[in-house]
N, C-alpha and C. Protein backbone atom coordinates (compact mmCIF):
# COMPACT_ATOMS: atom_id res chain seq x y z
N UNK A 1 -136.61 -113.22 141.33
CA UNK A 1 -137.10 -111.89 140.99
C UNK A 1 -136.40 -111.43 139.71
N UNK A 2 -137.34 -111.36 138.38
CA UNK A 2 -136.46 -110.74 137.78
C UNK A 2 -136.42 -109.13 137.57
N UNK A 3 -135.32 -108.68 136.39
CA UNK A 3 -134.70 -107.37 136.55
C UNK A 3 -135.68 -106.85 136.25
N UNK A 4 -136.17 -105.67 136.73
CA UNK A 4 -137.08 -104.54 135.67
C UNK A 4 -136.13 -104.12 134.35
N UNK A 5 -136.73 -103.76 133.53
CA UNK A 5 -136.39 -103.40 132.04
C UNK A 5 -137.05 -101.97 131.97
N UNK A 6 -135.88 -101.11 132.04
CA UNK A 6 -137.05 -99.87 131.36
C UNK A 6 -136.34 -99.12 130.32
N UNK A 7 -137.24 -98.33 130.11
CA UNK A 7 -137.40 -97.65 128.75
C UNK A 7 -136.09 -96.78 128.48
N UNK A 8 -136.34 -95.97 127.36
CA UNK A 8 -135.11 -94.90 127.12
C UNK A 8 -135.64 -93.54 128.12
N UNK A 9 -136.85 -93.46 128.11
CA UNK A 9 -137.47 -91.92 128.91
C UNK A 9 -137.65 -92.92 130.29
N UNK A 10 -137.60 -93.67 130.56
CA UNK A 10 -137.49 -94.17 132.01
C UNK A 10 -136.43 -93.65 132.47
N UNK A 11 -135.59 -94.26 131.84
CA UNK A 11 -133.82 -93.90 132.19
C UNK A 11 -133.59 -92.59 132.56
N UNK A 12 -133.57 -91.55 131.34
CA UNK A 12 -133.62 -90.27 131.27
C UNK A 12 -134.24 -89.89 132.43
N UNK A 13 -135.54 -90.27 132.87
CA UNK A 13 -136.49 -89.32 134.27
C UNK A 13 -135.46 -89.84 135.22
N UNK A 14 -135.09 -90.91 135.50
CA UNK A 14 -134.37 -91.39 136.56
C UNK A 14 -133.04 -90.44 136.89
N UNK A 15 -132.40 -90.51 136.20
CA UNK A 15 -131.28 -89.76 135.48
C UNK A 15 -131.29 -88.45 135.92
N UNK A 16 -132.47 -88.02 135.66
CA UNK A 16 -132.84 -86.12 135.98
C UNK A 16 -132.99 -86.04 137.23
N UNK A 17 -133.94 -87.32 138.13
CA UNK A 17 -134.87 -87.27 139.33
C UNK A 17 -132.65 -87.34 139.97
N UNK A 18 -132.02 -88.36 139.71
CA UNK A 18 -130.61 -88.25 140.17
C UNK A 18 -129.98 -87.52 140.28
N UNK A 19 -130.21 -87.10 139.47
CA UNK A 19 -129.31 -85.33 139.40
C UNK A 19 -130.16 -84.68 140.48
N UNK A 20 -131.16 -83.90 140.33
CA UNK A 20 -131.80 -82.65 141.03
C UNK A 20 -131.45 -83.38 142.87
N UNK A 21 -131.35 -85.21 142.86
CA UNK A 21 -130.88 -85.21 144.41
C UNK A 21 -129.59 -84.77 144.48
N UNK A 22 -128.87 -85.46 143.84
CA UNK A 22 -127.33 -85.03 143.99
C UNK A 22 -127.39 -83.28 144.68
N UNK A 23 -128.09 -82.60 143.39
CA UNK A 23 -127.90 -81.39 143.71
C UNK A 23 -128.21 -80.75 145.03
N UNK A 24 -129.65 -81.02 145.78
CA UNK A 24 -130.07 -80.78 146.83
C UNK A 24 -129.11 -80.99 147.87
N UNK A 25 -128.47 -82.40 147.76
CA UNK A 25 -127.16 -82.97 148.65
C UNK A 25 -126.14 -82.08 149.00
N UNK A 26 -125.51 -81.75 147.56
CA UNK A 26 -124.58 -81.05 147.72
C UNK A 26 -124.69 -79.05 148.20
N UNK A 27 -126.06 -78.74 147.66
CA UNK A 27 -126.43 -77.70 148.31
C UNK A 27 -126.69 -77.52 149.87
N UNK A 28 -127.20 -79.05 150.41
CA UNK A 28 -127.08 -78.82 152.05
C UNK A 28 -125.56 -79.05 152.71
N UNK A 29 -124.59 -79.86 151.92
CA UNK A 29 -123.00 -80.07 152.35
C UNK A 29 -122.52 -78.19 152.06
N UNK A 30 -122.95 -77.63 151.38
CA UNK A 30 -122.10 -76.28 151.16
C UNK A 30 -123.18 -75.12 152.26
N UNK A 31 -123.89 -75.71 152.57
CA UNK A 31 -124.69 -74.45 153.89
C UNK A 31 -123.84 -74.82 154.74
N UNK A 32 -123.22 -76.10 155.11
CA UNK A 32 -122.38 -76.39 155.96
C UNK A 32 -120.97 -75.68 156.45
N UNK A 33 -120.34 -75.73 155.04
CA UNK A 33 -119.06 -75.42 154.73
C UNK A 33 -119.41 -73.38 154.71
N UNK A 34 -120.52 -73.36 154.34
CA UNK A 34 -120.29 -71.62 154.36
C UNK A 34 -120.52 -71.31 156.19
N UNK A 35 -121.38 -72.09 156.82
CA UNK A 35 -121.36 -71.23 157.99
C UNK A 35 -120.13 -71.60 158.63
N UNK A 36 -119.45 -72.75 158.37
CA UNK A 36 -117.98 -72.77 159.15
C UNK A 36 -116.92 -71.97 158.46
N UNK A 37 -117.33 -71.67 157.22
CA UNK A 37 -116.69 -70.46 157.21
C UNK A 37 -116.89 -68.83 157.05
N UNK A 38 -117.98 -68.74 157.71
CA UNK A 38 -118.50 -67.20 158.37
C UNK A 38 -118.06 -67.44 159.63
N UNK A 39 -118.70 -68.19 160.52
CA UNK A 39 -118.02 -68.06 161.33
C UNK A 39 -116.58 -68.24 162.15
N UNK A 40 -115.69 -68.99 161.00
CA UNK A 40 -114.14 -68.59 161.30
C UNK A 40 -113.89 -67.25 160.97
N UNK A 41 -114.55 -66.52 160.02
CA UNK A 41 -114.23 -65.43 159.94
C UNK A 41 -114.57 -64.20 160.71
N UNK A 42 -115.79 -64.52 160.95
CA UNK A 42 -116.57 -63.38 162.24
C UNK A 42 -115.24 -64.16 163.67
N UNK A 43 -115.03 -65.04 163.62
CA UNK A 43 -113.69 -64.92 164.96
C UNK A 43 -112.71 -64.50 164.95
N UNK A 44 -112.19 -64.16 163.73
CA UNK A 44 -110.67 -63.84 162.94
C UNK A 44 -110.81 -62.34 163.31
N UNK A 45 -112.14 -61.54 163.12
CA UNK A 45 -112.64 -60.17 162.80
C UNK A 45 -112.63 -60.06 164.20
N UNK A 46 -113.34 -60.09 165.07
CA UNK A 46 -114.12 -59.51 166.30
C UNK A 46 -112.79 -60.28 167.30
N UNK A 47 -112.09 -60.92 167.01
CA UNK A 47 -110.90 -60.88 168.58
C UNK A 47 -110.10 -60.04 168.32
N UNK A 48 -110.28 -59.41 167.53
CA UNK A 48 -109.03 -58.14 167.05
C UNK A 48 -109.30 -57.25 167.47
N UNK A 49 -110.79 -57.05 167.39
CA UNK A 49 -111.67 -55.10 167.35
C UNK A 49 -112.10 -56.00 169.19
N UNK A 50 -111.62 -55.46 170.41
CA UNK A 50 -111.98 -55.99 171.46
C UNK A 50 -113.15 -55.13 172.03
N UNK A 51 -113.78 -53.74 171.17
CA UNK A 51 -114.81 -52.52 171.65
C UNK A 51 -115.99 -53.77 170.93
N UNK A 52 -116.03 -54.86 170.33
CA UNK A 52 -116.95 -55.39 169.79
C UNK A 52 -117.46 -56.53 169.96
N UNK A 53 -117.28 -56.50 171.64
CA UNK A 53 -117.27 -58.21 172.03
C UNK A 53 -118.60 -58.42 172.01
N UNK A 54 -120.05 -57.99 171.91
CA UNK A 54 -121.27 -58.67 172.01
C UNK A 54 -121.14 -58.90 170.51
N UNK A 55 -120.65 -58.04 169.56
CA UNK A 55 -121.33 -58.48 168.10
C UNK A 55 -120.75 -59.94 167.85
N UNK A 56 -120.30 -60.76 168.50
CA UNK A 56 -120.47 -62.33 168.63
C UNK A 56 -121.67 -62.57 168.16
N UNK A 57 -122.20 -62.09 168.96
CA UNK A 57 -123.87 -62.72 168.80
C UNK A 57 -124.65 -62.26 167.33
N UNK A 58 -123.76 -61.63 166.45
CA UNK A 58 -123.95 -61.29 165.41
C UNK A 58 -123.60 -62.65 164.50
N UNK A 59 -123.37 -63.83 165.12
CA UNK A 59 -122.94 -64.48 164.05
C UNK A 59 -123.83 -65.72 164.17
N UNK A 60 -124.80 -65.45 164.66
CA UNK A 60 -125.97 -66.27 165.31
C UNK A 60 -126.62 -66.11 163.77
N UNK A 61 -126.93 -65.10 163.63
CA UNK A 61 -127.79 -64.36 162.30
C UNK A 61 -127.14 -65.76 161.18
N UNK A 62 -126.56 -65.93 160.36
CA UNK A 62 -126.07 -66.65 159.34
C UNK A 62 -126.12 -68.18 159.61
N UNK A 63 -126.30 -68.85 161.18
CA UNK A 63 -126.34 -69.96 161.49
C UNK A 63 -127.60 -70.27 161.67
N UNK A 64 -128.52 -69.52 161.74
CA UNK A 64 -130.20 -69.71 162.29
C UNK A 64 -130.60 -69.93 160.24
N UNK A 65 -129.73 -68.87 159.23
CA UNK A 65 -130.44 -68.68 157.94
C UNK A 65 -129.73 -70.14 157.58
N UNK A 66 -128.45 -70.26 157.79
CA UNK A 66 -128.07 -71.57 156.79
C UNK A 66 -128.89 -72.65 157.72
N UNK A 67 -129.35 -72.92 158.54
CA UNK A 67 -129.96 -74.07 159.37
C UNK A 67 -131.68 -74.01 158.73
N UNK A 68 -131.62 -72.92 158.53
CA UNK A 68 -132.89 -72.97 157.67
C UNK A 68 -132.99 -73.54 156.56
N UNK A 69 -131.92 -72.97 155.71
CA UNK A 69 -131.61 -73.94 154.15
C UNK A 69 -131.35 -74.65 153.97
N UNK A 70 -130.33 -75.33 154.82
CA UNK A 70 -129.95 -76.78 154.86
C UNK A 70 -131.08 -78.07 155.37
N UNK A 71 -132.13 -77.28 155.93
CA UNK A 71 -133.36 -78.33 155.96
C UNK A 71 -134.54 -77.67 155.28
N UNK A 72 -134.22 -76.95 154.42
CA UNK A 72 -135.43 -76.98 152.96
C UNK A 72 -134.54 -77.77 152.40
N UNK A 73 -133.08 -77.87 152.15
CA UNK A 73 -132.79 -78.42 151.36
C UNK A 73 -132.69 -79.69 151.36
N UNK A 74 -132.93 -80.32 152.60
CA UNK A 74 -133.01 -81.22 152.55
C UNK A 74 -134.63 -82.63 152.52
N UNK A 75 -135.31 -81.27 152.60
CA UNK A 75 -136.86 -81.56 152.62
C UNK A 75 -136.75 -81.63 150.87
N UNK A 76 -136.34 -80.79 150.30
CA UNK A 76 -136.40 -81.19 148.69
C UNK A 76 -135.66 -82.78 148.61
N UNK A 77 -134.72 -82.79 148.89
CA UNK A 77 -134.17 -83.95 148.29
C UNK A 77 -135.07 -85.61 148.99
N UNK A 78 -135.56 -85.29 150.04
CA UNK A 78 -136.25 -86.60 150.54
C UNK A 78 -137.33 -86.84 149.48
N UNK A 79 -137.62 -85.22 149.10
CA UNK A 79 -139.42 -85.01 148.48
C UNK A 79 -139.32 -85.66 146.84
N UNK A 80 -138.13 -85.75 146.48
CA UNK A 80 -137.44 -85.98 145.24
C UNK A 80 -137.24 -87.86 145.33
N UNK A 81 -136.40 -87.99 146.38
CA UNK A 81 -136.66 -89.77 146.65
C UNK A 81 -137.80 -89.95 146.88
N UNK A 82 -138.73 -89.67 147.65
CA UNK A 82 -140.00 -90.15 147.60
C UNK A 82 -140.56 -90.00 146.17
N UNK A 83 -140.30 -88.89 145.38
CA UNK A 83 -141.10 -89.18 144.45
C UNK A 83 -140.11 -90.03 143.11
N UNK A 84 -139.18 -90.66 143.23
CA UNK A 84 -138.27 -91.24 142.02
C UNK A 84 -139.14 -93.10 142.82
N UNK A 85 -138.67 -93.30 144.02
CA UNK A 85 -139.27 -94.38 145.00
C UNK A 85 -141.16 -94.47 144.33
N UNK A 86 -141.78 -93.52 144.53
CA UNK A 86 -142.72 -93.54 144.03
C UNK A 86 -143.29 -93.76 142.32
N UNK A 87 -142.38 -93.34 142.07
CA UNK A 87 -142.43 -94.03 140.53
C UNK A 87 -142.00 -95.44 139.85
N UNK A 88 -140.75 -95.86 140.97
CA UNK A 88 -140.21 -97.43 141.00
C UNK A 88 -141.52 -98.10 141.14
N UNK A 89 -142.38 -97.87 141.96
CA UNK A 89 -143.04 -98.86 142.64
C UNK A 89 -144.62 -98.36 141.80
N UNK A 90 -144.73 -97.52 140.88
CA UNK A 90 -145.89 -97.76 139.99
C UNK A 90 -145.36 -98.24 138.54
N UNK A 91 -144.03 -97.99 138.57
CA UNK A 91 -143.34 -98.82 137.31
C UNK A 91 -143.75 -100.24 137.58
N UNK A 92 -143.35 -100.34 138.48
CA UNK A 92 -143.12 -102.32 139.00
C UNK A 92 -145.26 -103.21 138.93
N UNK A 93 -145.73 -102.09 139.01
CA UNK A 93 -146.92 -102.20 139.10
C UNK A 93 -147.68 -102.36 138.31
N UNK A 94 -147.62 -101.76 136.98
CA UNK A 94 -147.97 -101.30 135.91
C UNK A 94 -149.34 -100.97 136.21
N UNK A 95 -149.82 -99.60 136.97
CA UNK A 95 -150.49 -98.85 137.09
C UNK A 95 -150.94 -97.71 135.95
N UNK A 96 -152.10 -97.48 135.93
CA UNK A 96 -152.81 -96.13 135.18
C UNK A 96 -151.75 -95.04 135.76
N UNK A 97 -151.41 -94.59 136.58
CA UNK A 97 -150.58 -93.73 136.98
C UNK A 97 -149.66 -93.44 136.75
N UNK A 98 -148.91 -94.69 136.39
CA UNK A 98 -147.82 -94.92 135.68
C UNK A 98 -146.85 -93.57 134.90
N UNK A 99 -147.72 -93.35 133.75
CA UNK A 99 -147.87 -92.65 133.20
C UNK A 99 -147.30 -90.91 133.10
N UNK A 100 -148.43 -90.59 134.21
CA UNK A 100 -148.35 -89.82 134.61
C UNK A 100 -147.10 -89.38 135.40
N UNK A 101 -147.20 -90.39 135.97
CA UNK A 101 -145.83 -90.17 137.21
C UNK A 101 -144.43 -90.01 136.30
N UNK A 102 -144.67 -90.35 135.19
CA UNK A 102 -143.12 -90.18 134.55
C UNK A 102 -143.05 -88.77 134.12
N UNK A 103 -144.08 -87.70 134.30
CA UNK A 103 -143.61 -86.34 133.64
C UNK A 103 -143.57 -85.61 134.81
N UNK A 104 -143.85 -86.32 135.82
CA UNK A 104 -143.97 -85.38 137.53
C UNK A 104 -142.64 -85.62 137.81
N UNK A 105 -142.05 -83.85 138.36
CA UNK A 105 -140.91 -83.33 138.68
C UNK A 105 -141.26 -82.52 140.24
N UNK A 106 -142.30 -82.72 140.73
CA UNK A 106 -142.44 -82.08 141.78
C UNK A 106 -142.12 -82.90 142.83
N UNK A 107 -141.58 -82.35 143.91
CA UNK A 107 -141.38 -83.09 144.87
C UNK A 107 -142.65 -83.72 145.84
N UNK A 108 -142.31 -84.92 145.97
CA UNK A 108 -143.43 -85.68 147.10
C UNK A 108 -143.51 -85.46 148.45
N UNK A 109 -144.69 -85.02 149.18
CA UNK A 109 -144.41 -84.48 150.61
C UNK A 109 -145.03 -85.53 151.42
N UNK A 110 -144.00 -86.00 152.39
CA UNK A 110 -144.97 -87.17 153.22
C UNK A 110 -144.64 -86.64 154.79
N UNK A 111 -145.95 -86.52 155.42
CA UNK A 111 -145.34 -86.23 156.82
C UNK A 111 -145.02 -87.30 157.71
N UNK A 112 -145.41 -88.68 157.20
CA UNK A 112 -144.71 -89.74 158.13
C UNK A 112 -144.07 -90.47 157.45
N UNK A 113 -142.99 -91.51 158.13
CA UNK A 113 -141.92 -92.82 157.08
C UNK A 113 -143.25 -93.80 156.68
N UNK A 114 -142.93 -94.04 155.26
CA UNK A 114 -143.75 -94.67 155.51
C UNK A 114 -143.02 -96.37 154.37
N UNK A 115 -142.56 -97.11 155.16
CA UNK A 115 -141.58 -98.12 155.00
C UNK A 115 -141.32 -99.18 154.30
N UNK A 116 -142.98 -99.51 153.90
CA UNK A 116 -143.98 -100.59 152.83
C UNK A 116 -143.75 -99.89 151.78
N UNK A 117 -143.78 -98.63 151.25
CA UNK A 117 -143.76 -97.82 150.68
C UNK A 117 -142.48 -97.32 150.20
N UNK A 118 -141.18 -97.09 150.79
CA UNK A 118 -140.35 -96.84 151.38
C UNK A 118 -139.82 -95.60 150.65
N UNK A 119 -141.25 -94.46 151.36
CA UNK A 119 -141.16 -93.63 151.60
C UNK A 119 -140.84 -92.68 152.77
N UNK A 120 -140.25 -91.57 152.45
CA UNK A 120 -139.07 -91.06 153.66
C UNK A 120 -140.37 -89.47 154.94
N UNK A 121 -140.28 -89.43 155.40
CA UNK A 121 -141.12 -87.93 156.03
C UNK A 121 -140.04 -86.88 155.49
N UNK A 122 -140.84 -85.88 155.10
CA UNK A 122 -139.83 -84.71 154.87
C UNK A 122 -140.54 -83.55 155.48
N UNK A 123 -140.93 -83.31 156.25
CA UNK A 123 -141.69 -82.07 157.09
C UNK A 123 -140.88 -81.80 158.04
N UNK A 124 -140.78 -80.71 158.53
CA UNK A 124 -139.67 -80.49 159.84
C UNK A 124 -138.14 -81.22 159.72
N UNK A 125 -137.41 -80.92 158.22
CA UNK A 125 -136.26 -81.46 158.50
C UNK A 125 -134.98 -80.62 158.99
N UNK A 126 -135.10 -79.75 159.45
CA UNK A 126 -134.57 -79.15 160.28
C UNK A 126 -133.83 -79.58 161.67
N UNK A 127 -134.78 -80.51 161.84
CA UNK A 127 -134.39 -81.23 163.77
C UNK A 127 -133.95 -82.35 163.06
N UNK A 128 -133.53 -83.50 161.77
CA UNK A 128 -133.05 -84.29 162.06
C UNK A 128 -131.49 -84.35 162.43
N UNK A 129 -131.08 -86.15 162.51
CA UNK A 129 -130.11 -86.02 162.91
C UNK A 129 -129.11 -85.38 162.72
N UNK A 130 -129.08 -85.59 161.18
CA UNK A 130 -128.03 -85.14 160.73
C UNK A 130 -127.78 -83.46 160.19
N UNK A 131 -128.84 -83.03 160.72
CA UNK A 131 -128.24 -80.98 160.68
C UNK A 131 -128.55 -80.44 162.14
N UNK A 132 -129.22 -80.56 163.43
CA UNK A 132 -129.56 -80.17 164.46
C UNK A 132 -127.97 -80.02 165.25
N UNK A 133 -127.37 -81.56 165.47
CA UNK A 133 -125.99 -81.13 166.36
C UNK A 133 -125.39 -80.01 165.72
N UNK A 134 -125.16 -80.32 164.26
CA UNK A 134 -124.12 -79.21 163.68
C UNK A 134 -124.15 -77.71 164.44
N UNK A 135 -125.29 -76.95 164.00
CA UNK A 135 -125.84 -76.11 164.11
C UNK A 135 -126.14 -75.67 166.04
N UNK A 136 -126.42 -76.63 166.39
CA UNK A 136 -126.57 -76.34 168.14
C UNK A 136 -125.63 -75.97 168.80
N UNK A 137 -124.21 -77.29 168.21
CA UNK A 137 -123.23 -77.20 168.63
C UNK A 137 -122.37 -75.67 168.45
N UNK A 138 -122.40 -74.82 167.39
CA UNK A 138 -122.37 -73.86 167.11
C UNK A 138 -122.72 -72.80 167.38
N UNK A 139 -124.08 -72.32 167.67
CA UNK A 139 -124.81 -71.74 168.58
C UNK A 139 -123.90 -71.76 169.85
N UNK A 140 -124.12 -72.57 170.44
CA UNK A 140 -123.54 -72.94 171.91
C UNK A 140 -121.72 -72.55 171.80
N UNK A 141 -121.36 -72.69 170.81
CA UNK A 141 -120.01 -72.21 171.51
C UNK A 141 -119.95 -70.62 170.89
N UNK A 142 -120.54 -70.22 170.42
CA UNK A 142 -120.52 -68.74 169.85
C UNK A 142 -121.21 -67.99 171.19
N UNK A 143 -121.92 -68.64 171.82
CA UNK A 143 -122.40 -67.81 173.10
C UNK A 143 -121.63 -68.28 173.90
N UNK A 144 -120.49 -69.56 174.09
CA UNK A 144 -119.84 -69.68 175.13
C UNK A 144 -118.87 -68.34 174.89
N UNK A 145 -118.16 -68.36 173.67
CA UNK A 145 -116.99 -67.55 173.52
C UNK A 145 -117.46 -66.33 173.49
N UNK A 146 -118.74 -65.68 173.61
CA UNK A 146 -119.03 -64.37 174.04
C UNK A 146 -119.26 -63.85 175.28
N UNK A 147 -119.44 -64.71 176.13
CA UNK A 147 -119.41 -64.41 177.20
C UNK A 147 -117.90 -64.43 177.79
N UNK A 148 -117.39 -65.47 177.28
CA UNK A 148 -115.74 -65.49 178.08
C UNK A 148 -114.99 -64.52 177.47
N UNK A 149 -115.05 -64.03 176.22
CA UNK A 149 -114.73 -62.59 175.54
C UNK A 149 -115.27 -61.30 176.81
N UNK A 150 -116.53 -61.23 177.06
CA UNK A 150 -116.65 -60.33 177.67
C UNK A 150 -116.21 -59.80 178.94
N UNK A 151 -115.95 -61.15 179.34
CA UNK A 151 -115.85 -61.58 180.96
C UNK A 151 -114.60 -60.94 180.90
N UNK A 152 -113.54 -61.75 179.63
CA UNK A 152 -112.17 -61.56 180.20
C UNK A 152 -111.99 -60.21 179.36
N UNK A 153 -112.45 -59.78 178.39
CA UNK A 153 -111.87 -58.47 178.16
C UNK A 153 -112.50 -57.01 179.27
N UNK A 154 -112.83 -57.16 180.33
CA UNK A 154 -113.47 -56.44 181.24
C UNK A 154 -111.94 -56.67 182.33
């Protein structure tokens, strides 16, 4: 098999399509890092003020919004490999499309894997693996520790 050879504006799209993932990446690693740290802080706040033991459940609010962003954001970045993947494989082709595909910056939406292709699904990324525990797990102990807040400050 030999190497593909590409161009100077090949490079460059590649280059850009690399970047805007990186970026998506690192925008779903920092939804991460902000709700673990809202909610160290909504615990730091509310075991102090003990007249405020349901507003626990106030910290539900910021874990439901970053669980939201962290799977748009991560629906961009699949939609971004599918479409850099999608351009490898009309490069390799030398397709009429070709062409075209080198000034497309929009993201590619596929609702299934599709593996021949090796293209990714990005619809509903919300439930995959890798953001659902985070986020559940979280949920679940913010209502454990509100109830045992309530229980025991009574």
């Amino acid at each position: 098999m030999e190497k593909p050879i590409y161009t100077d504006d090949e490079r460059l799209y590649l280059q850009m399509m690399q970047a805007n993932i990186e970026r998506m990446s690192s925008n779903s690693a920092n939804c991460k890092t902000w709700v673990l740290s809202l909610i160290t802080g909504f615990f730091a706040l509310l075991t102090v003020i003990k007249a405020l033991s349901w507003w626990f459940l106030l910290t539900l609010v910021p874990i439901v919004m970053f669980w939201y962003l962290d799977g748009y954001f991560l629906s961009i970045e699949r939609g971004m490999r599918n479409r850099q993947r999608d351009f490898l494989n009309k490069q390799t082709e030398a397709n009429d499309d070709y062409c075209q595909a080198l000034y497309n910056f929009a993201k590619m939406e596929s609702s299934v894997d599709d593996k021949e292709k090796g293209l990714v699904k990005t619809t509903n990324c919300r439930f995959t693996k890798s953001i659902w525990p985070f986020y559940v797990v979280f949920s679940v102990l913010i209502v454990i520790a509100t109830i045992a807040i309530c229980l025991l400050g009574r």
